[in-house]
C-alpha atoms as a PDB file:
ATOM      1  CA  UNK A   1       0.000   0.000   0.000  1.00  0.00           C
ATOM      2  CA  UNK A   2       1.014   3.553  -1.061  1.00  0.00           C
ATOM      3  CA  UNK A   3       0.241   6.369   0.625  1.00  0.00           C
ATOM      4  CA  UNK A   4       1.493  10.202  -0.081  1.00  0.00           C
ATOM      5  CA  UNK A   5       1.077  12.992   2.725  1.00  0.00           C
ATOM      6  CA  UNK A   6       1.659  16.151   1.891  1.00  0.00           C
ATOM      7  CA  UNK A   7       3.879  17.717   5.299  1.00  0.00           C
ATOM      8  CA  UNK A   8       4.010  21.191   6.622  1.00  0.00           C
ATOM      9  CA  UNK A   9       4.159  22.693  10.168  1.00  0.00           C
ATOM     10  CA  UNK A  10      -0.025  22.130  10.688  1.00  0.00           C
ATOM     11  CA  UNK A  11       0.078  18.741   9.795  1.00  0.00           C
ATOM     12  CA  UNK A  12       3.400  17.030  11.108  1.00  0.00           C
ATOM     13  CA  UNK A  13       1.351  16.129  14.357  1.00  0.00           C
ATOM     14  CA  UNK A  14      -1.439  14.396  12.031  1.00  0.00           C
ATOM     15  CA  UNK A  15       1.223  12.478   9.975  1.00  0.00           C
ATOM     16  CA  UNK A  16       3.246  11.497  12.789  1.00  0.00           C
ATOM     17  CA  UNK A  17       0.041   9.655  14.023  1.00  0.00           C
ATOM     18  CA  UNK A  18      -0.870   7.763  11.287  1.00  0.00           C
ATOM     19  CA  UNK A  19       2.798   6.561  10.729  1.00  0.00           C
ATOM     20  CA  UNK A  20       2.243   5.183  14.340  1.00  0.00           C
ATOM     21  CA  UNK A  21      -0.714   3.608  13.058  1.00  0.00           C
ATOM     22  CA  UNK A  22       0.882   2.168  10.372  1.00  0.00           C
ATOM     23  CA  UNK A  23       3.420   0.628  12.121  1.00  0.00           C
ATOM     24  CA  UNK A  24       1.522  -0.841  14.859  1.00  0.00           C
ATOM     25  CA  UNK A  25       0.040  -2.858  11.892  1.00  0.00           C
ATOM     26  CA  UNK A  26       4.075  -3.996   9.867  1.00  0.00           C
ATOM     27  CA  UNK A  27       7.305  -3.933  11.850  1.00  0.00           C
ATOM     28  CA  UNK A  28       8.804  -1.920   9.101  1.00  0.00           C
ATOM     29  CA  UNK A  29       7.410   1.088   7.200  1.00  0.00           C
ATOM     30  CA  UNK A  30       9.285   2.994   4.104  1.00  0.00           C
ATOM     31  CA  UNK A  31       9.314   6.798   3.983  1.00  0.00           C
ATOM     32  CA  UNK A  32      10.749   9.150   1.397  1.00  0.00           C
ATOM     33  CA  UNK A  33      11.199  11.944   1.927  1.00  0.00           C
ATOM     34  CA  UNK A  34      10.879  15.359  -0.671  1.00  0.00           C
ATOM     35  CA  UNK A  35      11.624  18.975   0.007  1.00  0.00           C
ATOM     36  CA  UNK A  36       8.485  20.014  -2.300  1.00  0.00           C
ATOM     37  CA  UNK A  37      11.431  21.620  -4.956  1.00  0.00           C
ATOM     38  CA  UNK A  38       9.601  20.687  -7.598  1.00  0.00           C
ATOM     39  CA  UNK A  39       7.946  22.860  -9.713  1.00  0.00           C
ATOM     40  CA  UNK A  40       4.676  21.473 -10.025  1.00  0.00           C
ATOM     41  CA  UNK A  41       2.466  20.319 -12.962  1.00  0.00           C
ATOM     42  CA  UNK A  42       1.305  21.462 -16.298  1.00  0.00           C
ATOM     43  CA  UNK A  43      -2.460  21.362 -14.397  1.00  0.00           C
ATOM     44  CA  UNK A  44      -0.964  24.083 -11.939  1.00  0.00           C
ATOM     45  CA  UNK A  45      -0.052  26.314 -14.112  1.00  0.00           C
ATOM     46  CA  UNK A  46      -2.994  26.116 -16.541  1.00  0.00           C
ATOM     47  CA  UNK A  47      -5.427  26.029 -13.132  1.00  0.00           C
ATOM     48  CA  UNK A  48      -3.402  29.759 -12.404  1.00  0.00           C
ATOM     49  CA  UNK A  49      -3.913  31.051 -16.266  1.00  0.00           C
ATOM     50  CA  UNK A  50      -7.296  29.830 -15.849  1.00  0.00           C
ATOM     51  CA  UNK A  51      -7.820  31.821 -12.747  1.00  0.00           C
ATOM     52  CA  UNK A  52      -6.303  34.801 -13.846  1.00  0.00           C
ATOM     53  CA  UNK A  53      -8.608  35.162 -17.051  1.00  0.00           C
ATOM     54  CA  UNK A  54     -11.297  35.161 -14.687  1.00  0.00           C
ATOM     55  CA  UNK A  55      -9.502  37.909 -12.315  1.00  0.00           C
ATOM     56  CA  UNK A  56      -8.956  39.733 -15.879  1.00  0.00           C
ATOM     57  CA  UNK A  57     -12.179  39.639 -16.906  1.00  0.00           C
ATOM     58  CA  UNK A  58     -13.727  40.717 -13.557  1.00  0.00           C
ATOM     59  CA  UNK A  59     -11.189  43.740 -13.312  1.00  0.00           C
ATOM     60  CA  UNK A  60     -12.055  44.678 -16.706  1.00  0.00           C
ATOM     61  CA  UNK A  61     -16.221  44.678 -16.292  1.00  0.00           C
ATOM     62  CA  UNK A  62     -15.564  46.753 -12.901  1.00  0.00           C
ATOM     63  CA  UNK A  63     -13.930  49.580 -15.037  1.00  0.00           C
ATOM     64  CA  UNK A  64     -10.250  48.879 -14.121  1.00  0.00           C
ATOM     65  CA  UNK A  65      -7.704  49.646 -16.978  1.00  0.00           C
ATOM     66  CA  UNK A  66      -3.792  49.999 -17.438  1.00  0.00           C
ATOM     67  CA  UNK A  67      -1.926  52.448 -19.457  1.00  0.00           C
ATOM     68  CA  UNK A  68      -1.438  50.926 -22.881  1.00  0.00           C
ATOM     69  CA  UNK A  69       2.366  51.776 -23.199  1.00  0.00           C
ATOM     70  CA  UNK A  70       5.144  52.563 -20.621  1.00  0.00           C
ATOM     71  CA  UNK A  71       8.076  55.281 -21.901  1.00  0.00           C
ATOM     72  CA  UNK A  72      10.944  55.946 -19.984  1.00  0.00           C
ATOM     73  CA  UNK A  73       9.244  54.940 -17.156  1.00  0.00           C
ATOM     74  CA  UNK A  74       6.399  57.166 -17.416  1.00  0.00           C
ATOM     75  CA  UNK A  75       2.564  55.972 -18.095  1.00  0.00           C
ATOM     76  CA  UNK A  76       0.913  56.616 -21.328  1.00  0.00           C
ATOM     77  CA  UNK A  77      -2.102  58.641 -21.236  1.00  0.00           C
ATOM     78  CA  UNK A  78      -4.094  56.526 -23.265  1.00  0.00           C
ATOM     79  CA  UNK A  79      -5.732  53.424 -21.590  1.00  0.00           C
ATOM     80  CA  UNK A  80      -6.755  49.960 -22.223  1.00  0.00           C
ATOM     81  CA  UNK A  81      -9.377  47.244 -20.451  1.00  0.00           C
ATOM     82  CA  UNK A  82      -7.738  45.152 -17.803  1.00  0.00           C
ATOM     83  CA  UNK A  83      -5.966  41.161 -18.970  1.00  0.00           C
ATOM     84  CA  UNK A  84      -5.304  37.720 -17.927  1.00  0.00           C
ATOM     85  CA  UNK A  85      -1.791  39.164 -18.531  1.00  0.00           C
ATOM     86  CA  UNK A  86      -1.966  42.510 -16.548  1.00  0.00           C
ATOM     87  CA  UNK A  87      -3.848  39.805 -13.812  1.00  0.00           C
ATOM     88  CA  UNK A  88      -0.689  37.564 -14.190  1.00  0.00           C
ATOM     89  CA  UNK A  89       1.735  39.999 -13.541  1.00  0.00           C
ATOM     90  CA  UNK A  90       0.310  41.549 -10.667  1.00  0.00           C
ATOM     91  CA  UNK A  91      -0.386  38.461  -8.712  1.00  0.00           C
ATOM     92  CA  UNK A  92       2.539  36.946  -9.295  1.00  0.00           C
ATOM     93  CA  UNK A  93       4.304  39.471  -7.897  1.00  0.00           C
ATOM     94  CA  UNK A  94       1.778  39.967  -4.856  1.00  0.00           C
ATOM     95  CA  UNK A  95       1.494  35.832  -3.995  1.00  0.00           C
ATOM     96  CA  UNK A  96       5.011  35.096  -5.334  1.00  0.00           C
ATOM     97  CA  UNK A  97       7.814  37.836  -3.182  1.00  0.00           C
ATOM     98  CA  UNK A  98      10.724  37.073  -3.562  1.00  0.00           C
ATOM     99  CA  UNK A  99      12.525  35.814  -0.409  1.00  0.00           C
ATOM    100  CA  UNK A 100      15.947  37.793  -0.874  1.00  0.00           C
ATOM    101  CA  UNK A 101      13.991  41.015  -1.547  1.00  0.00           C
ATOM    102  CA  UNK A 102      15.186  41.086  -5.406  1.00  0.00           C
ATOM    103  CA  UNK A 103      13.234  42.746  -7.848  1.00  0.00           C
ATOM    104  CA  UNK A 104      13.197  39.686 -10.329  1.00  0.00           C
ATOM    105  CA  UNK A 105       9.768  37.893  -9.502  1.00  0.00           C
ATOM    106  CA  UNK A 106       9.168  34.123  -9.140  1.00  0.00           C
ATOM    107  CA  UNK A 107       8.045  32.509 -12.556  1.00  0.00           C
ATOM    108  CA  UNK A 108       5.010  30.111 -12.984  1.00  0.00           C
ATOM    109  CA  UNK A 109       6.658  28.431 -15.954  1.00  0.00           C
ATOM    110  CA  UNK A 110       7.740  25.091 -15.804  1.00  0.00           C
ATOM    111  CA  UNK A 111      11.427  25.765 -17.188  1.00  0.00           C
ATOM    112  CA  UNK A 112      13.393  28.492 -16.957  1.00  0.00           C
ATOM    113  CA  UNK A 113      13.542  30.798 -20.339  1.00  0.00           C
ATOM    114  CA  UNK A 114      17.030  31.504 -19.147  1.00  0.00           C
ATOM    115  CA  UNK A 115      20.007  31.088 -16.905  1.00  0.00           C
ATOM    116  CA  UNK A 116      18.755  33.844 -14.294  1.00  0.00           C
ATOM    117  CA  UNK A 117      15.038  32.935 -14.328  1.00  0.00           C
ATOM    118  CA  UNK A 118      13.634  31.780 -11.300  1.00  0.00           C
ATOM    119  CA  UNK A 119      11.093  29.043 -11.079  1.00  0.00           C
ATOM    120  CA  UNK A 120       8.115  28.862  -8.562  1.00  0.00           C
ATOM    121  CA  UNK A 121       8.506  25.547  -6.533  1.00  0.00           C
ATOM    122  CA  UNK A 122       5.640  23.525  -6.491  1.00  0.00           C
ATOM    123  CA  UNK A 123       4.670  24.756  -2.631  1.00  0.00           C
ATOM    124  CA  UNK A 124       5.065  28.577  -3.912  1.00  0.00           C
ATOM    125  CA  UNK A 125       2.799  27.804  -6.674  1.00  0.00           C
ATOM    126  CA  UNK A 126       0.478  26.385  -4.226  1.00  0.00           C
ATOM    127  CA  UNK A 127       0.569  28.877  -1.568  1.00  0.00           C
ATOM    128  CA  UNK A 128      -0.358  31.528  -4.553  1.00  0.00           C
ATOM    129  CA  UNK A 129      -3.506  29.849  -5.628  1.00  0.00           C
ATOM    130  CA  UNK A 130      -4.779  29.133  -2.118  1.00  0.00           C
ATOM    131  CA  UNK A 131      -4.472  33.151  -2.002  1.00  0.00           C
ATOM    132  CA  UNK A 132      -5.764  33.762  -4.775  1.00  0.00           C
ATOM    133  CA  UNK A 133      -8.880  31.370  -4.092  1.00  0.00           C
ATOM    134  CA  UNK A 134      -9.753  33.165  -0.864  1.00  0.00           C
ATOM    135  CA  UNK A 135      -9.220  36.281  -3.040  1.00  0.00           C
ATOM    136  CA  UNK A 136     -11.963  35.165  -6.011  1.00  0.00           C
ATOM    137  CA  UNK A 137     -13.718  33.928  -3.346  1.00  0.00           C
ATOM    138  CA  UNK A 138     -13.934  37.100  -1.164  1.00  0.00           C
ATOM    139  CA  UNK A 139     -14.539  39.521  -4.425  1.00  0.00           C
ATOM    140  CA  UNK A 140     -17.143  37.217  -5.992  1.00  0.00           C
ATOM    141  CA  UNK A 141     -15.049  36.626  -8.855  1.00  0.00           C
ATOM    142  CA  UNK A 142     -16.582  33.424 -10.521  1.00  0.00           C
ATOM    143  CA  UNK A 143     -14.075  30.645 -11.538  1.00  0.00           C
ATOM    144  CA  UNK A 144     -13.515  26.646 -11.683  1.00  0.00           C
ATOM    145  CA  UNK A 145     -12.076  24.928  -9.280  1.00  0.00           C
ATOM    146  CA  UNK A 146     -11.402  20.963 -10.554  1.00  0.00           C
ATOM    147  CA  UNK A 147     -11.885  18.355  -8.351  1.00  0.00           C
ATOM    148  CA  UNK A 148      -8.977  16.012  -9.479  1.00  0.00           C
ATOM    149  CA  UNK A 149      -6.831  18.710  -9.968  1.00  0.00           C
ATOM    150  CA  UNK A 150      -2.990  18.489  -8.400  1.00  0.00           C
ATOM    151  CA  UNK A 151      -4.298  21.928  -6.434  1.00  0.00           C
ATOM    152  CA  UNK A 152      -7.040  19.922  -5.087  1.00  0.00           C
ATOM    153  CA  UNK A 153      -5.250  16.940  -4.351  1.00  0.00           C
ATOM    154  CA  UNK A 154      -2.049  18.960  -2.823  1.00  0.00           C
ATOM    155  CA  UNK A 155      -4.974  21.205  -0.418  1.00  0.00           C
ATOM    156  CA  UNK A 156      -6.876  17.493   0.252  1.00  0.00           C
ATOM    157  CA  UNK A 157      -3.202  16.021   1.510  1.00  0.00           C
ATOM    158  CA  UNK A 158      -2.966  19.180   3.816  1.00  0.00           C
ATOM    159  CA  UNK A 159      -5.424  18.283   5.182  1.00  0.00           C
ATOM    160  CA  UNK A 160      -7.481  21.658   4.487  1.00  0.00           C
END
């Protein structure tokens, strides 16, 4: 039998008893253990696009918009709807600081583009859409949520 628990500072207690549990039933159990550096799934990242269409399209019926060209640092006058891609960029930044205080942002892609990118770990990527879900949630913002999803499963193994 195979079972994956997904462990963080809430949940050690929880795991630690069922281990007991399992051993009171073999002698010998196997654990592996993973520091969650992996960068997650194709289904994360299309989950986060997916959610940030819908944050898009919500910021654009409310009337939000964004200049439509930077120069030299300074804001055109002329302005466009809200995007998926003006969406993106802002939450990334807001879920996804960066822990040295560096301007360059965490990336949601699966490989780096280049030498200096940095990827999202799996956990970062899942620690920005449970934000962003109580986010949607809390602004009305309509938007799927899978049920066999890796999000779902990750959340379900956290017990939350």
């Amino acid at each position: 039998m195979k079972t994956q628990f997904a462990v963080s500072k809430l949940t050690r207690d929880q795991i630690a008893e069922k281990v007991d549990n399992m051993l009171l039933k073999t002698p010998v159990i196997v654990v592996t253990l993973n520091d969650g550096a992996e960068s997650g799934s194709l289904s994360m990242l299309n989950l986060w696009r997916s959610w940030m269409r819908s944050t898009g399209e919500w910021f654009a019926a409310n009337g939000y918009k964004m200049p439509l060209f930077y120069k030299d640092g300074v804001a055109s006058k002329r302005m466009r709807p809200f995007n998926e891609n003006d969406a993106h960029e802002a939450f990334v930044r807001h879920w996804l600081p960066t822990p040295d205080g560096s301007t360059e942002r965490l990336s949601f892609s699966m490989k780096p583009k280049d030498e200096n990118q940095r990827i999202a770990l799996e956990r970062d990527r899942w620690t920005a859409l449970t934000n962003h879900k109580i986010y949607m949630v809390e602004k009305g913002i309509k938007h799927i949520d899978p049920a066999d999803s890796e999000f779902r499963r990750l959340t379900n193994h956290m017990g939350i």
